[in-house]
C-alpha atoms as a PDB file:
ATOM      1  CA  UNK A   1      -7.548 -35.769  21.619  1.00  0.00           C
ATOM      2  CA  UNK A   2      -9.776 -35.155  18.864  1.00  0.00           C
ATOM      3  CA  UNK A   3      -9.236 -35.161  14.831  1.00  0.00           C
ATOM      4  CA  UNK A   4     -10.956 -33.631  12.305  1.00  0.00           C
ATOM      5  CA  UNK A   5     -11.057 -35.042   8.682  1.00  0.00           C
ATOM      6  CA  UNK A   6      -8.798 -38.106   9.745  1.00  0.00           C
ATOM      7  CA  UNK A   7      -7.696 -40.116   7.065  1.00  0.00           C
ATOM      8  CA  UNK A   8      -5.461 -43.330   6.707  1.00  0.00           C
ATOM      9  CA  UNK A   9      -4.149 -46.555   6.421  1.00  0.00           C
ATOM     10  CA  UNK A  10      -2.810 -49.538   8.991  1.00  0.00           C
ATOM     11  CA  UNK A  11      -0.744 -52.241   7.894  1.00  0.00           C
ATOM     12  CA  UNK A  12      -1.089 -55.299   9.313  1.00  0.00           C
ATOM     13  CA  UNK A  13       1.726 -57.734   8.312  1.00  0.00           C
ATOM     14  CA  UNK A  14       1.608 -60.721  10.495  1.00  0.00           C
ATOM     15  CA  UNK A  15       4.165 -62.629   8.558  1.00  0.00           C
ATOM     16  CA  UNK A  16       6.773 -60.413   8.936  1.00  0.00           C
ATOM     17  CA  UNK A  17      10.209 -61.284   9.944  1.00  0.00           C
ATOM     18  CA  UNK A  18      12.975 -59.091  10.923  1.00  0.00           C
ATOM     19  CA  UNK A  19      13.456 -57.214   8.087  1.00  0.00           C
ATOM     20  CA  UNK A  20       9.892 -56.306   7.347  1.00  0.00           C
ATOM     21  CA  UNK A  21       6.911 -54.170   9.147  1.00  0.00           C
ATOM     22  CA  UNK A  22       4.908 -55.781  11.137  1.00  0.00           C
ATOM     23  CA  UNK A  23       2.779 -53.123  11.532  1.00  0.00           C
ATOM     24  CA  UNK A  24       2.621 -49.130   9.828  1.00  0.00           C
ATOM     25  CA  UNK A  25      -0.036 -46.281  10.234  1.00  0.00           C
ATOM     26  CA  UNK A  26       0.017 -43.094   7.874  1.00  0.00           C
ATOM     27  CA  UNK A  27      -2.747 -40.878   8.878  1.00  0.00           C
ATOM     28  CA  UNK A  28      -3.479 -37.349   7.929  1.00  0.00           C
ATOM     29  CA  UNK A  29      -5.970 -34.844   9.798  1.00  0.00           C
ATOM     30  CA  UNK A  30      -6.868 -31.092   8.650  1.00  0.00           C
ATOM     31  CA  UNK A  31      -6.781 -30.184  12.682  1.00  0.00           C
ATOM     32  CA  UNK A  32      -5.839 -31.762  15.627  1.00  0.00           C
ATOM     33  CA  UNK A  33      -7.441 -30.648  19.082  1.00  0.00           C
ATOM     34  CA  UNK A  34      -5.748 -31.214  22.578  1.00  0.00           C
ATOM     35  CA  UNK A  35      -8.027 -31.079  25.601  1.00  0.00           C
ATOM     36  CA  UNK A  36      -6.810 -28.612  27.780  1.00  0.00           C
ATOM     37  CA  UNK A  37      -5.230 -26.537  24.911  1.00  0.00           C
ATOM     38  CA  UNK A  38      -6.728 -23.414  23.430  1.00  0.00           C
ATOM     39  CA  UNK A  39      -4.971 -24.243  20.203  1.00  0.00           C
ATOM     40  CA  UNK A  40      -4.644 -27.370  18.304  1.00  0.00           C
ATOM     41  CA  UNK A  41      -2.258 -28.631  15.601  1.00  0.00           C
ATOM     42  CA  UNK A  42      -3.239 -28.057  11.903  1.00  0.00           C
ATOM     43  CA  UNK A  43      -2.486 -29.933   8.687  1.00  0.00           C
ATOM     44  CA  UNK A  44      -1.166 -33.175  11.114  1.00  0.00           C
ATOM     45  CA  UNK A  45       0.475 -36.098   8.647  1.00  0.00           C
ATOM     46  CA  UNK A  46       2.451 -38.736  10.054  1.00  0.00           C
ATOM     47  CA  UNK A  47       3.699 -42.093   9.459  1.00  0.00           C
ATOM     48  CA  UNK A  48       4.722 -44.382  11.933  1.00  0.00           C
ATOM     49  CA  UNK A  49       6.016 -48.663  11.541  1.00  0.00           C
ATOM     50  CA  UNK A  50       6.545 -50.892  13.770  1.00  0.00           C
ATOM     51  CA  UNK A  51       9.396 -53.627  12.795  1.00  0.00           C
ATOM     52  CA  UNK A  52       8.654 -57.244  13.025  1.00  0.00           C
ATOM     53  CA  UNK A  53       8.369 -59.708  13.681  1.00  0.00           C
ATOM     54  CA  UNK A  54       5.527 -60.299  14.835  1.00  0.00           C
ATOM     55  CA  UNK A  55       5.033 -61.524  18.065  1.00  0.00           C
ATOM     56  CA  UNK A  56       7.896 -58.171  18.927  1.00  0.00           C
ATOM     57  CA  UNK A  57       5.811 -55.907  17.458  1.00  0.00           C
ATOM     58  CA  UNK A  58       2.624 -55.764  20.049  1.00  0.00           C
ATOM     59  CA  UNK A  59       2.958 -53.847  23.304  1.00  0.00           C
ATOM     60  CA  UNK A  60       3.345 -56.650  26.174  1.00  0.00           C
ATOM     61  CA  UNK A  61       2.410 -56.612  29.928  1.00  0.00           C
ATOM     62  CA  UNK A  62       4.975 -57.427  31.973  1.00  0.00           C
ATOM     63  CA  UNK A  63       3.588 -58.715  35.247  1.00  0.00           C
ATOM     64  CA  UNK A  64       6.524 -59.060  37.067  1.00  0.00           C
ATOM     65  CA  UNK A  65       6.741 -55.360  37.044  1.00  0.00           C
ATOM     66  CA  UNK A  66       3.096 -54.324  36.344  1.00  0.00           C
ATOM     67  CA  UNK A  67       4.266 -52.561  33.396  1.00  0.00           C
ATOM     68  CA  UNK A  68       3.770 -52.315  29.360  1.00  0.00           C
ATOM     69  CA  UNK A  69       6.507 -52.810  27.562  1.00  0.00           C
ATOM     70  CA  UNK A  70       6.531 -51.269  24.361  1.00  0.00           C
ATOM     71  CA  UNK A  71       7.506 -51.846  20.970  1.00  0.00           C
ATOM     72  CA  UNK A  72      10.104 -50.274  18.718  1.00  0.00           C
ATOM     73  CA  UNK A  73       8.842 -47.885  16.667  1.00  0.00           C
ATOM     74  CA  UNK A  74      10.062 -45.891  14.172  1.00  0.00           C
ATOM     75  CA  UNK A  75       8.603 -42.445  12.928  1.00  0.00           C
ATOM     76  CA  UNK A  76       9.081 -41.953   9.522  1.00  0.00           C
ATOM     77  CA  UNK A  77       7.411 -37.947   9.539  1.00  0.00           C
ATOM     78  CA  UNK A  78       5.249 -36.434  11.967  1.00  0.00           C
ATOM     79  CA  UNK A  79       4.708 -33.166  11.123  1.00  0.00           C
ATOM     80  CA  UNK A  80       2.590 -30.573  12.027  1.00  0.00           C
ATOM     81  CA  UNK A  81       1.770 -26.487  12.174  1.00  0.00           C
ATOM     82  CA  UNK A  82       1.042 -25.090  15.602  1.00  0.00           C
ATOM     83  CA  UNK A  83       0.433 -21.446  14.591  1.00  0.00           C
ATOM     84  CA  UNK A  84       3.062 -20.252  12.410  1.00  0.00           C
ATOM     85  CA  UNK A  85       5.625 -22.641  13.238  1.00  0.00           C
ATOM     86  CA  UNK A  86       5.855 -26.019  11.394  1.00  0.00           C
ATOM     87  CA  UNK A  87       7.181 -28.570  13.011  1.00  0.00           C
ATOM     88  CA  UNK A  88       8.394 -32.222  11.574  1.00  0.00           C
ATOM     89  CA  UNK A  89       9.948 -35.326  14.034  1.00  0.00           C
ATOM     90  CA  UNK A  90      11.570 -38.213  12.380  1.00  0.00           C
ATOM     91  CA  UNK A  91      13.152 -41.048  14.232  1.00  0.00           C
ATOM     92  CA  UNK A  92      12.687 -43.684  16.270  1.00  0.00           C
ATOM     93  CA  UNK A  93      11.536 -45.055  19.605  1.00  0.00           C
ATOM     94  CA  UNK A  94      13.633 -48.168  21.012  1.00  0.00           C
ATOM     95  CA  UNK A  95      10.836 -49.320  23.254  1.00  0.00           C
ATOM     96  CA  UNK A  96      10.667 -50.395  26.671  1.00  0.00           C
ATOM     97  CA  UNK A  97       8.847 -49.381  30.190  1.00  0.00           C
ATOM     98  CA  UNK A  98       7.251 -46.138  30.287  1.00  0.00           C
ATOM     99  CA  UNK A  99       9.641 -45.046  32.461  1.00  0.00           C
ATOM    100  CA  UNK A 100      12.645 -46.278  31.009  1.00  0.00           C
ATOM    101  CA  UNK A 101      12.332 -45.456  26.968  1.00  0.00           C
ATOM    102  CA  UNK A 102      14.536 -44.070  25.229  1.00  0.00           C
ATOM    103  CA  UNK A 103      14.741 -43.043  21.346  1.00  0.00           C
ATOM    104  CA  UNK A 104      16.750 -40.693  19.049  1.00  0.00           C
ATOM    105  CA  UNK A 105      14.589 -37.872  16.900  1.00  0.00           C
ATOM    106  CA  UNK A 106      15.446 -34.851  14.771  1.00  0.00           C
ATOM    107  CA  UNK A 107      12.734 -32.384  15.251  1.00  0.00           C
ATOM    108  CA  UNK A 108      12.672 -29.501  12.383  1.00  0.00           C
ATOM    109  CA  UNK A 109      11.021 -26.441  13.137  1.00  0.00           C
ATOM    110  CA  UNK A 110      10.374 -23.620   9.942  1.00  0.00           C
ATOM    111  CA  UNK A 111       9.130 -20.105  10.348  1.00  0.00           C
ATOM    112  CA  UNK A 112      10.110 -20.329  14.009  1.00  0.00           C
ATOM    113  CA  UNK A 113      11.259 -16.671  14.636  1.00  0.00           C
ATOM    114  CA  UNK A 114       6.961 -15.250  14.728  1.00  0.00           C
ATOM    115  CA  UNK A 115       6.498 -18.713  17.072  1.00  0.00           C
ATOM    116  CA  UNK A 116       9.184 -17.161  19.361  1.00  0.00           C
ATOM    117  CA  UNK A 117       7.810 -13.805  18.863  1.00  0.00           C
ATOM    118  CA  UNK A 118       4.176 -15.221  20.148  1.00  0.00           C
ATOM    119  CA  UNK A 119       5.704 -17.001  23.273  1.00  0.00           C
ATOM    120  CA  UNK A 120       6.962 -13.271  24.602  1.00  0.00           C
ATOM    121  CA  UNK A 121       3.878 -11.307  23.788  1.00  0.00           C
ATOM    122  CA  UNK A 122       2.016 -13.649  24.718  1.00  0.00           C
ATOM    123  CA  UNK A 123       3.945 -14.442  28.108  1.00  0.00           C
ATOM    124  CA  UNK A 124       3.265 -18.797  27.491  1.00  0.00           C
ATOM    125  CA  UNK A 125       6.944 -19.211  28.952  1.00  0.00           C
ATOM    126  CA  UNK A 126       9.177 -17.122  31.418  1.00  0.00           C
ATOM    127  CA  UNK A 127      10.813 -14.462  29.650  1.00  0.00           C
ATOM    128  CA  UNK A 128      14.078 -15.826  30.684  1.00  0.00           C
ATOM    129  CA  UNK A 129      13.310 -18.907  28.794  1.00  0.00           C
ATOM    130  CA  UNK A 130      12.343 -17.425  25.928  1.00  0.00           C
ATOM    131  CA  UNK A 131      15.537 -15.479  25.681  1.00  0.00           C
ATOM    132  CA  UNK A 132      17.297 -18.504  25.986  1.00  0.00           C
ATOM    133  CA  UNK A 133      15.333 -20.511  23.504  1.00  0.00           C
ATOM    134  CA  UNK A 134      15.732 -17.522  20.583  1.00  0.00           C
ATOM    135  CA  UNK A 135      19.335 -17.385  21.176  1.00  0.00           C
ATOM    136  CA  UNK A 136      19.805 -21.038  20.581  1.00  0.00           C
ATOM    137  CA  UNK A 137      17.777 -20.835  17.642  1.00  0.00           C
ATOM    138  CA  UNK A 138      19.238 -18.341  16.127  1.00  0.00           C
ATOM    139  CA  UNK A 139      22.543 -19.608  16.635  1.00  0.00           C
ATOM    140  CA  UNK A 140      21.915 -22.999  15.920  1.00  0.00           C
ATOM    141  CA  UNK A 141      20.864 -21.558  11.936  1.00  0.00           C
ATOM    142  CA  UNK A 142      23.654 -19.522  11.594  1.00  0.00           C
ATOM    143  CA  UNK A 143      25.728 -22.354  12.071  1.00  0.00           C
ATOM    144  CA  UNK A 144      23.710 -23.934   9.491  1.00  0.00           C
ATOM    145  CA  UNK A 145      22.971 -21.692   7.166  1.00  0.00           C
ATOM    146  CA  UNK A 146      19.853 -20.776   7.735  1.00  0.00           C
ATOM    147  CA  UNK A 147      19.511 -18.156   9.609  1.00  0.00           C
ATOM    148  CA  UNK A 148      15.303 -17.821   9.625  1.00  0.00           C
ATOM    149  CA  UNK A 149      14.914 -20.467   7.941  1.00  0.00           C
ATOM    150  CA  UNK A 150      14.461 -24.012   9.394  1.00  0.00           C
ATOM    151  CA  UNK A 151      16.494 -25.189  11.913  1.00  0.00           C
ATOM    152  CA  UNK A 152      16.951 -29.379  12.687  1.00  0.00           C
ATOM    153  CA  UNK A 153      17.187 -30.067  16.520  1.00  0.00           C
ATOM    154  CA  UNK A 154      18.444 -32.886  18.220  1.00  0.00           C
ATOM    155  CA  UNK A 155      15.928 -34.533  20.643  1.00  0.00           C
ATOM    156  CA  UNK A 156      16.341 -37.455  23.048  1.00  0.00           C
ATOM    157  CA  UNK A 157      14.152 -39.310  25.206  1.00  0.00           C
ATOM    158  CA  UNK A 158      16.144 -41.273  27.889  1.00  0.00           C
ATOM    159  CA  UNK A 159      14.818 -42.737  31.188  1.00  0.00           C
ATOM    160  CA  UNK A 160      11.165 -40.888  30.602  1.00  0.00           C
ATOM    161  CA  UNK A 161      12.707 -37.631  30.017  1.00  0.00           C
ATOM    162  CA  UNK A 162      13.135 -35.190  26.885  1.00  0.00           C
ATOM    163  CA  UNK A 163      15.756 -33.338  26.093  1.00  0.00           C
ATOM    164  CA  UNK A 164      16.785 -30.671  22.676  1.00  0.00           C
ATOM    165  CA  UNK A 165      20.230 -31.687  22.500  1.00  0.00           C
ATOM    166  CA  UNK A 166      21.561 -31.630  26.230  1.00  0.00           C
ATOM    167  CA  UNK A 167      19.112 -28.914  27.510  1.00  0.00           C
ATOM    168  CA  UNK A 168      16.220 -30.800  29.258  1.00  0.00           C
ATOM    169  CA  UNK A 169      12.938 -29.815  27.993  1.00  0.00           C
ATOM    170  CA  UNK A 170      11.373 -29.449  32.064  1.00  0.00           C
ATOM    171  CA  UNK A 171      14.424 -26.638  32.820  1.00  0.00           C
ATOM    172  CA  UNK A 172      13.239 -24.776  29.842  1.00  0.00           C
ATOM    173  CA  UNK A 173       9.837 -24.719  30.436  1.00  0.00           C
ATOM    174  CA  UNK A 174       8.163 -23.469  33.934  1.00  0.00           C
END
């Protein structure tokens, strides 16, 4: 992972209690490169905190199961544009194993109908898939709307996994 023109801030509040941070990033970067990607994110900004106190706030090792356990985070924005889609998360991670987090996000995606016009050209998923994904789309902003405009999604993590409302991301994808 690679960023280009990174700029930002940590907070470090190590006398926070329950109802405070005890730890926030914002960061911006003009591009964001993946390794293994031939395209990379552009105009990344996000801002993430981490609710205190302290001592909950750190990742811990757990060695009775070898694992990290992680803190609860919450993402305020993490947004993004991955060719001509934009794409903003907000939510928040409850923490936990790697295996077993969970967390609760809405995921908003503008200008997605030339995204889902690149995926068939472009054959990145099955056609089936892609089918699939432009009918929910579209039918998920007439409901609201919006129809070609932006379109909020439900996404869940639970036990490792992620899902856009109950369709698991790994069926959708080959």
């Amino acid at each position: 992972l690679s960023m280009t023109d990174l700029r930002g801030h940590l907070l470090w509040n190590v006398g926070a209690t329950s109802e405070a941070s005890a730890a926030a990033l914002t960061f911006s970067a003009t591009q964001v490169a993946v390794s293994g990607w031939d395209q990379g994110f552009m105009h990344v900004r996000a801002a993430l905190a981490v609710p205190g106190p302290m001592d909950e706030a750190l990742p811990q090792a757990d060695s009775s199961a070898g694992q990290i356990v992680w803190p609860e985070i919450l993402v305020q924005r993490l947004s993004g544009d991955w060719s001509d889609l934009h794409m903003a998360l907000a939510g928040h991670l409850d923490g936990g194993y790697g295996q077993s987090l969970t967390g609760d996000f809405w995921l908003t995606l503008k200008n997605w109908k030339p995204f889902v016009d690149t995926l068939r050209q472009e054959g990145l998923v099955s056609v089936q898939s892609v089918d699939i994904l432009n009918a929910a789309l579209e039918h998920m902003a007439a409901n609201a709307g919006a129809e070609g405009a932006a379109v909020m999604l439900p996404v869940m993590l639970r036990q490792g996994r992620v899902s856009l409302g109950a369709l698991p991301v790994d069926t959708a994808l080959p």
